[in-house]
Protein backbone atom coordinates (compact mmCIF):
# COMPACT_ATOMS: atom_id res chain seq x y z
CA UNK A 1 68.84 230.86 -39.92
CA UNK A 2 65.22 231.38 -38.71
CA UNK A 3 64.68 231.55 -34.71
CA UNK A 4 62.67 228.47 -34.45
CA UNK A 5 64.83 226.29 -36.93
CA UNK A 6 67.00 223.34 -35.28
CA UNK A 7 70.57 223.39 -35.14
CA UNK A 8 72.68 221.12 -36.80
CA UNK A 9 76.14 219.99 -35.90
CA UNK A 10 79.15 219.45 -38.53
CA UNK A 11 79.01 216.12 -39.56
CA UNK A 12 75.18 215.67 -38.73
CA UNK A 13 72.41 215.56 -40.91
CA UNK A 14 68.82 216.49 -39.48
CA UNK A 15 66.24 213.39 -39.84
CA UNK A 16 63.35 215.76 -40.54
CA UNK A 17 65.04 217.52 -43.80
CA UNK A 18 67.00 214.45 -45.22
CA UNK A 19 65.60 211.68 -44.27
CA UNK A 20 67.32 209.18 -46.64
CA UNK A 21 70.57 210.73 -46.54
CA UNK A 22 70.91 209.99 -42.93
CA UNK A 23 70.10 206.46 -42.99
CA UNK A 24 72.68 206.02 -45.65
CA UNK A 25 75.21 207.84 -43.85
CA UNK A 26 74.36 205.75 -40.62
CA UNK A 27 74.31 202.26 -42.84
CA UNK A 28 78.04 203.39 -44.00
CA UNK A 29 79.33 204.33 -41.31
CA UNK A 30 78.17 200.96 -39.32
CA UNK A 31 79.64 198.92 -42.07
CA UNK A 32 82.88 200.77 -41.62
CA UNK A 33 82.85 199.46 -37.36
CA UNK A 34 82.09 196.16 -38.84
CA UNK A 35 85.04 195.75 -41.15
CA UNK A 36 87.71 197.47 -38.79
CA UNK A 37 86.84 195.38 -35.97
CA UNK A 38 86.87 191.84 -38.30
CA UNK A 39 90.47 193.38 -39.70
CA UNK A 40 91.39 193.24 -35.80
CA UNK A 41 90.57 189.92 -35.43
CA UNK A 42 92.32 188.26 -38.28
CA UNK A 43 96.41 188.53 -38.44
CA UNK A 44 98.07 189.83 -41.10
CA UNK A 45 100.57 188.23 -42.68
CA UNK A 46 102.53 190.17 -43.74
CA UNK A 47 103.28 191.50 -40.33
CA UNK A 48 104.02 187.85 -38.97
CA UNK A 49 106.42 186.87 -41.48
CA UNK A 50 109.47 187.11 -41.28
CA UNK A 51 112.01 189.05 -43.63
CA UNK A 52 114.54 185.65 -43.93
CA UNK A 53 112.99 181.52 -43.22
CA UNK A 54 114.59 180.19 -40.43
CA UNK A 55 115.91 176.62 -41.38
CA UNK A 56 114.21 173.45 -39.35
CA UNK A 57 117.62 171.97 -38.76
CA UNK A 58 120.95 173.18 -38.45
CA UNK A 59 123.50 171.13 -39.80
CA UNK A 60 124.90 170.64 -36.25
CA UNK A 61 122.39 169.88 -34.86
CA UNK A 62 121.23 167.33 -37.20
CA UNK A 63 124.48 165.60 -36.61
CA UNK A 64 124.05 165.84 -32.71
CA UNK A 65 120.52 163.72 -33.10
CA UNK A 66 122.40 161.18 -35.62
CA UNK A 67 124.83 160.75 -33.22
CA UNK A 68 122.53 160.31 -30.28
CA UNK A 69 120.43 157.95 -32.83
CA UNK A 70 123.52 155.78 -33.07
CA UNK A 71 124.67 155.70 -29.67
CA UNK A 72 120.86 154.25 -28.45
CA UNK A 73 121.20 151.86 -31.34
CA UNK A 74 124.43 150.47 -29.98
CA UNK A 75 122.87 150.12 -26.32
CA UNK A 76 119.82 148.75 -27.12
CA UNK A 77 120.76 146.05 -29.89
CA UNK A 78 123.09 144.38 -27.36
CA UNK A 79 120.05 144.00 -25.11
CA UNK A 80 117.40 142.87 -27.31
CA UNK A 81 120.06 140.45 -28.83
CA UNK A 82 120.61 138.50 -25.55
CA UNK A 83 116.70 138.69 -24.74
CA UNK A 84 116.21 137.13 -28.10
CA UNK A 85 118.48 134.13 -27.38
CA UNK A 86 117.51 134.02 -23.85
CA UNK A 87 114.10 133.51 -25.08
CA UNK A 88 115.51 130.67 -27.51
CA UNK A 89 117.54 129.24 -25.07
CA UNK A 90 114.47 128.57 -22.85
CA UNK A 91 112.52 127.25 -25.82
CA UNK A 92 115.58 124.71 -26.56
CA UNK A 93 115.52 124.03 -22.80
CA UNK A 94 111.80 122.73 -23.04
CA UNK A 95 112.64 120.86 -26.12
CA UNK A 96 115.62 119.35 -24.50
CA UNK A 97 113.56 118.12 -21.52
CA UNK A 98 111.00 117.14 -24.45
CA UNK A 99 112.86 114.52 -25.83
CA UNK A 100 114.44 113.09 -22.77
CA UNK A 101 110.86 112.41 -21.80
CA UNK A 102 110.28 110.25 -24.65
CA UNK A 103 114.04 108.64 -24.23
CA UNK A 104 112.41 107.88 -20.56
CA UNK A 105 109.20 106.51 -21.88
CA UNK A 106 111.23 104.52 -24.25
CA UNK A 107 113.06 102.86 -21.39
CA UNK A 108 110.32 102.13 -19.23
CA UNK A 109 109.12 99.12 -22.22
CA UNK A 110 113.06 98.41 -22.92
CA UNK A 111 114.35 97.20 -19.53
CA UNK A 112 115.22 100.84 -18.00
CA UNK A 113 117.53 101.10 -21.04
CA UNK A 114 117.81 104.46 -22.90
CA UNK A 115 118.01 103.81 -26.47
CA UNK A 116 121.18 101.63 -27.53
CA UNK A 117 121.93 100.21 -30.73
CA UNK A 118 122.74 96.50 -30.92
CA UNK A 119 125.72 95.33 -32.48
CA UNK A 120 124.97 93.44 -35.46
CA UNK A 121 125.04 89.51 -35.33
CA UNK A 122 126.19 89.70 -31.99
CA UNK A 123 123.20 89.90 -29.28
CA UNK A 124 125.38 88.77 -26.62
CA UNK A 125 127.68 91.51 -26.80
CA UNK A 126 128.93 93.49 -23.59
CA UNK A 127 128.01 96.86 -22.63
CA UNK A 128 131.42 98.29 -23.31
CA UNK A 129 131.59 96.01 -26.95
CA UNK A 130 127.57 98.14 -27.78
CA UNK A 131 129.44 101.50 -26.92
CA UNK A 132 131.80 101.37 -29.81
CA UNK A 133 129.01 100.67 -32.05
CA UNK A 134 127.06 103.12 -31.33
CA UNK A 135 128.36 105.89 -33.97
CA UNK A 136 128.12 103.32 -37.28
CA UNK A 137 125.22 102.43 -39.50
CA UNK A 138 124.63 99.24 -41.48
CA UNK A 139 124.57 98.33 -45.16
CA UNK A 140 120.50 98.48 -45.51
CA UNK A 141 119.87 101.39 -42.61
CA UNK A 142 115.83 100.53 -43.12
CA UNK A 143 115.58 96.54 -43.92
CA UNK A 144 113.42 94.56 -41.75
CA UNK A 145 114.03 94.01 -37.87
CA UNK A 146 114.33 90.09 -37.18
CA UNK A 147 113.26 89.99 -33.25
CA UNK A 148 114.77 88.32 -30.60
CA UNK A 149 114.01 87.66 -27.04
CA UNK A 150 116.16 89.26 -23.92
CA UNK A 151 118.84 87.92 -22.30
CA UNK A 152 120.14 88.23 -18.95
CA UNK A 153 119.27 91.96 -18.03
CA UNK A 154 122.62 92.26 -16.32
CA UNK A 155 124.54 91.50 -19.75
CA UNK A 156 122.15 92.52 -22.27
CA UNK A 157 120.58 95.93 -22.68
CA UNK A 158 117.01 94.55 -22.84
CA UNK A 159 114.87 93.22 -25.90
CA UNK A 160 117.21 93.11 -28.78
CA UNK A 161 117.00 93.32 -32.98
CA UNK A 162 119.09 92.42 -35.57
CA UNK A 163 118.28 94.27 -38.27
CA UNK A 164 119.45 97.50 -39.91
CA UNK A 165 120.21 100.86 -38.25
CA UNK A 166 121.39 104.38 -39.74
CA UNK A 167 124.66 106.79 -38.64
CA UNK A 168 125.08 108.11 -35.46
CA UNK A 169 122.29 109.74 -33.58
CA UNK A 170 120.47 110.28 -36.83
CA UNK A 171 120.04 106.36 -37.14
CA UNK A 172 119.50 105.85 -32.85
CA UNK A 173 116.58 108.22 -33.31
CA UNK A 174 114.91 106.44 -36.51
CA UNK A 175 116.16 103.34 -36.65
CA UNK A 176 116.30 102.48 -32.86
CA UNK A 177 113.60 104.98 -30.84
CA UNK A 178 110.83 104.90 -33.16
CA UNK A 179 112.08 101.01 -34.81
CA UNK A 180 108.31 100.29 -34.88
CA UNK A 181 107.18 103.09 -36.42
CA UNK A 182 110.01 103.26 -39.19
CA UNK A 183 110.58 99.17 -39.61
CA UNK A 184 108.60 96.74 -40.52
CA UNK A 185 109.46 93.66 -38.28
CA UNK A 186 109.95 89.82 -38.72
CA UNK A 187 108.05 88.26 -35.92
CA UNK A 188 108.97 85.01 -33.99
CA UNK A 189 106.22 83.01 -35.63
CA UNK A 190 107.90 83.75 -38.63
CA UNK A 191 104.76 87.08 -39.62
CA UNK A 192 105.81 90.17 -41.20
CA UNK A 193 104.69 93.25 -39.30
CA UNK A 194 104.86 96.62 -40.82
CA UNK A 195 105.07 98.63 -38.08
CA UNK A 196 102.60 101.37 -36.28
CA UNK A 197 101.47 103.79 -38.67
CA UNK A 198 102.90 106.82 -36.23
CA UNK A 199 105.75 107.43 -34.26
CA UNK A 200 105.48 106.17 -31.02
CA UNK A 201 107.82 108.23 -28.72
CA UNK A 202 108.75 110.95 -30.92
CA UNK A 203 105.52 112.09 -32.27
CA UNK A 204 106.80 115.62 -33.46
CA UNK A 205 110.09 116.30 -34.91
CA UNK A 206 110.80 119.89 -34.54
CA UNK A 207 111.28 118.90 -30.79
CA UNK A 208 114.64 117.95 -31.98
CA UNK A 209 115.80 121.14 -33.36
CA UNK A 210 116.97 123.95 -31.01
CA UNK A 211 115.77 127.30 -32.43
CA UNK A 212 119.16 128.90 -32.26
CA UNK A 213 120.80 126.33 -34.37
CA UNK A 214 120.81 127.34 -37.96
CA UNK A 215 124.12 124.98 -39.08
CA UNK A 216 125.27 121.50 -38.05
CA UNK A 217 127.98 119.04 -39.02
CA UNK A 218 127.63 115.94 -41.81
CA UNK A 219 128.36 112.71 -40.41
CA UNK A 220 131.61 111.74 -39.18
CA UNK A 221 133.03 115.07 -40.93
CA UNK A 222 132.90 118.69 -39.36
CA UNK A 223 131.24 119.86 -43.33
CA UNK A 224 128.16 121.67 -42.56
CA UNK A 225 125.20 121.55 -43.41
CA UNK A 226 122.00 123.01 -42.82
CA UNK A 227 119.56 122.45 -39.51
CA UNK A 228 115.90 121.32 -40.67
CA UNK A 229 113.19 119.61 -38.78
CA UNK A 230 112.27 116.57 -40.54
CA UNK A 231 108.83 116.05 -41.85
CA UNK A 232 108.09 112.52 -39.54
CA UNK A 233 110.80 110.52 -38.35
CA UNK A 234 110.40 108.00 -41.22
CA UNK A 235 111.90 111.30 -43.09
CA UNK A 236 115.09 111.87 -40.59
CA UNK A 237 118.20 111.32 -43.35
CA UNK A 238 120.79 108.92 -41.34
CA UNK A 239 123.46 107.95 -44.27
CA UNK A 240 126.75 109.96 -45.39
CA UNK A 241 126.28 112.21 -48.02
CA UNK A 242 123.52 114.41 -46.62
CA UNK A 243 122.03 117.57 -47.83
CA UNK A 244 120.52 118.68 -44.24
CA UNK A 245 120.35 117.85 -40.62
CA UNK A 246 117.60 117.23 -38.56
CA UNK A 247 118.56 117.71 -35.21
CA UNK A 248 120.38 120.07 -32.89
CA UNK A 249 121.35 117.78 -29.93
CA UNK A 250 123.97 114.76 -29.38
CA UNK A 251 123.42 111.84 -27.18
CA UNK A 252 125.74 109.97 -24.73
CA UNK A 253 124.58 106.19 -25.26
CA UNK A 254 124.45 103.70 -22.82
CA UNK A 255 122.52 105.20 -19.95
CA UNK A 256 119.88 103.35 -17.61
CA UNK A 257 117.15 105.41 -15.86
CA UNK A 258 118.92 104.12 -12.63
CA UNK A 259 122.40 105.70 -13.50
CA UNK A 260 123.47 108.54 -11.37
CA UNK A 261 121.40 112.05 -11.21
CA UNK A 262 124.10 114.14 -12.44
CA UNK A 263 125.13 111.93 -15.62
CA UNK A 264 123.70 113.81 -18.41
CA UNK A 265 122.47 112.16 -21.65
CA UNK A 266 121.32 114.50 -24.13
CA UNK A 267 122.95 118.14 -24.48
CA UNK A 268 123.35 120.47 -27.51
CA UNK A 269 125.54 119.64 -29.94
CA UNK A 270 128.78 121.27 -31.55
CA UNK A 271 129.35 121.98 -34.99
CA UNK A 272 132.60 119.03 -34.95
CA UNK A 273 132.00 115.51 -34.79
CA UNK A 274 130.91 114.87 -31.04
CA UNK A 275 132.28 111.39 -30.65
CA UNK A 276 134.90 111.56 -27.51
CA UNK A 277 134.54 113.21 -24.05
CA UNK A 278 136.55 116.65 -25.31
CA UNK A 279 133.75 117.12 -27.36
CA UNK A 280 132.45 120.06 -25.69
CA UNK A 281 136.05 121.76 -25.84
CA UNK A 282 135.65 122.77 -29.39
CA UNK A 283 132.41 125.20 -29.26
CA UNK A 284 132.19 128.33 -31.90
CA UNK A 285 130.27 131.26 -32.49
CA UNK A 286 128.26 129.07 -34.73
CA UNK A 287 127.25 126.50 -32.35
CA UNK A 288 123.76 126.34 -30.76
CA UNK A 289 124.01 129.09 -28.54
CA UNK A 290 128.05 130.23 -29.07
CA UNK A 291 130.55 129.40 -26.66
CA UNK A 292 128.65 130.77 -24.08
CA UNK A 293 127.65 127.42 -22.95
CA UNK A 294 124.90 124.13 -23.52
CA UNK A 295 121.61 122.89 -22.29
CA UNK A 296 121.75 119.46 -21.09
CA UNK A 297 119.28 116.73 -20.32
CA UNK A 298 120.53 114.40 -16.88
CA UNK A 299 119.44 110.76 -16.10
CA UNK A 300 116.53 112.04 -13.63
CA UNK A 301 114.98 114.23 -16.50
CA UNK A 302 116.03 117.54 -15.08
CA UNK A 303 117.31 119.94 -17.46
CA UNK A 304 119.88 122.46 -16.92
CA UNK A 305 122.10 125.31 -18.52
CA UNK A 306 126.02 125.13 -17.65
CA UNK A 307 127.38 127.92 -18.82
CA UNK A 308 130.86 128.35 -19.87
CA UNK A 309 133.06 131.12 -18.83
CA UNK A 310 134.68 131.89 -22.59
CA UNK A 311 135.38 130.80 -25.83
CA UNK A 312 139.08 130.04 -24.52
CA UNK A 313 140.36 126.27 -24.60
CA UNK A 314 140.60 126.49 -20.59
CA UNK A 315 137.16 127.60 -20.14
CA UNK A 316 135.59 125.00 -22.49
CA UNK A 317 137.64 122.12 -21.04
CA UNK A 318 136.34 123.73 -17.45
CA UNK A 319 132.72 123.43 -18.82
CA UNK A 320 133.63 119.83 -20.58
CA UNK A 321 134.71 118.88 -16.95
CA UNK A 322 131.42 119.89 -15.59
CA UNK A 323 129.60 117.17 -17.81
CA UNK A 324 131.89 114.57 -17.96
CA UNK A 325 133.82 115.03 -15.07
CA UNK A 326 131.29 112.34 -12.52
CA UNK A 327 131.73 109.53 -15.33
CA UNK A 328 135.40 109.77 -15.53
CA UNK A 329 135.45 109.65 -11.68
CA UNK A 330 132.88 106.51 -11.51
CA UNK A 331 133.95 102.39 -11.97
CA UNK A 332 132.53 100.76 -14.55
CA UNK A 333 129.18 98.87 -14.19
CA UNK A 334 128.90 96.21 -16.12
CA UNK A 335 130.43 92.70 -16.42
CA UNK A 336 132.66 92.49 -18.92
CA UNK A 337 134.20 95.87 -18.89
CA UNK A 338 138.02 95.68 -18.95
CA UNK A 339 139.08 96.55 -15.17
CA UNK A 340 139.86 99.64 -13.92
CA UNK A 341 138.07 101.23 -16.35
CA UNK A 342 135.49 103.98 -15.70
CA UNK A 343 131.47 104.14 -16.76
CA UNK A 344 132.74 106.59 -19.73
CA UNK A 345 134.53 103.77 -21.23
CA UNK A 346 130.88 102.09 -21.61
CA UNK A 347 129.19 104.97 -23.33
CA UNK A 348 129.42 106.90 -26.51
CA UNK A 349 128.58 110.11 -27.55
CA UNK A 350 127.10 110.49 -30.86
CA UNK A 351 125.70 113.34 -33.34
């Protein structure tokens, strides 16, 4: 090596004598830094993966969360059940209070009476005599209304008709409430008058039909049949031989707006024909809202539930008792009454 030549170290290569060389060697061995250092940063996968695929679920424990699945299912359903029906109950509540509004507007232009169907070719009958009518229709349930003036209010239940009426509550509500929407009407002066062109009390029928009720009775027979809200009232079917029924409630006829406070009127109905007093032992599943109890409209026009302890015979004659128990216990009102009876023997209840 000559005495003024520089040195070189192993691995180096001198800029001066190999210029190009060098810059190669520099370029490669930067490139090399470069690709270790992006290896680093990006996993391999081969080195996370596993030699065997550990299964999401283990048959156990799939079980375990069916099980647990289940056992919320049976506590919750319960509870949104009897929020459901609460809810419905309250909606029947308002319709219930509904209707005995328009009973009550009714009686303010008939005398204080609640609606009461006359008996036919009689207009001088008793109270007691109207309250076994009360559940029967005529031959011609929608022939014309022949008007006649009222009698004594003590005797007579204000302005009566004699005309034509459906069955039961069916014909009370068409034939009797809204008689001047659904009738046309033989005046004194010997005009015709076809009656208003839209209900007058009853202006919306669904207010009749409890949401909970889904299957009623047929008249005078404990067949069922299906619960539908009529299209008008003109439309409400009150004759045997029905294919549906448009109501949910029954009514106890014969009721002033002056009776007693806690005398109800209006209630819901059972699936059997509600005609007697032990109408309210007979209550099924099925009914409006079970055995569990009934919503019930009262001669002031407050509406309450009374709730029944069971589905037991003792516990529906107990709720029974509730309802009817202050008519069996007061006199009769009206003249004519046999004596010693009691103000139920001068009502009716009808479906």
């Amino acid at each position: 090596m000559a005495p003024n030549s520089p040195e070189v170290r192993p691995g180096l290569l001198a800029r001066s004598n190999h210029p190009n060389l060098y810059l190669s060697t520099q370029k490669q061995q930067f490139d090399q830094q470069c690709k270790n250092r992006y290896q680093r940063q990006i996993p391999n996968p081969s080195r996370t993966r596993t030699s065997k695929t550990k299964p999401a679920f283990t048959l156990i424990e799939l079980l375990v969360v069916i099980s647990i699945t289940a056992l919320l299912i049976s506590i919750l359903l319960p509870a949104l059940s009897r929020a459901r029906e609460s809810a419905r109950r309250g909606k029947c509540l308002t319709n219930l209070r509904s209707v005995g509004q328009a009973f009550w507007q009714y009686a303010e232009d008939f005398g204080g009476w609640f609606p009461l169907k006359p008996a036919f070719g009689n207009p001088r009958a008793t109270v007691a005599e109207l309250a076994t009518k009360q559940q029967v229709g005529s031959i011609n349930p929608t022939g014309e209304l022949v008007y006649q003036p009222p009698g004594n209010p003590d005797e007579d239940p204000g302005p009566l008709y004699t005309g034509q009426w459906g069955l039961q509550f069916a014909g009370t509500l068409r034939d009797i409430v809204e008689q001047e929407h659904t009738h046309s009407r033989r005046m004194p002066d010997g005009s015709s008058n076809p009656g208003l062109p839209d209900a007058k009390y009853l202006k919306d029928p669904k207010i009749l039909i409890c949401h909970s009720d889904q299957v009623g009775n047929n008249y005078s027979s404990d067949a069922p049949l299906p619960v539908k809200p009529a299209g008008n009232m003109r439309a409400i079917v009150a004759k045997n031989g029905a294919t549906e029924k448009n109501y949910s409630y029954m009514y106890v006829a014969g009721f002033r707006t002056d009776d007693r406070p806690d005398f109800f009127f209006l209630a819901d109905e059972s699936n059997k024909v509600d005609n007697t007093t032990a109408s309210l032992t007979g209550l099924t599943p099925d009914d409006n809202h079970g055995y569990f109890g009934v919503n019930a409209a009262f001669c002031d026009l407050h509406v309450e539930w009374i709730p029944s302890r069971g589905g037991d015979f003792e516990s529906l004659q107990e709720l029974a008792s509730k309802l009817w128990g202050p008519m069996v216990s007061q006199p009769a009102r009206w003249p004519g009454t046999p004596p010693g009876s009691n103000r139920s023997s001068e009502l009716q209840t009808i479906d």
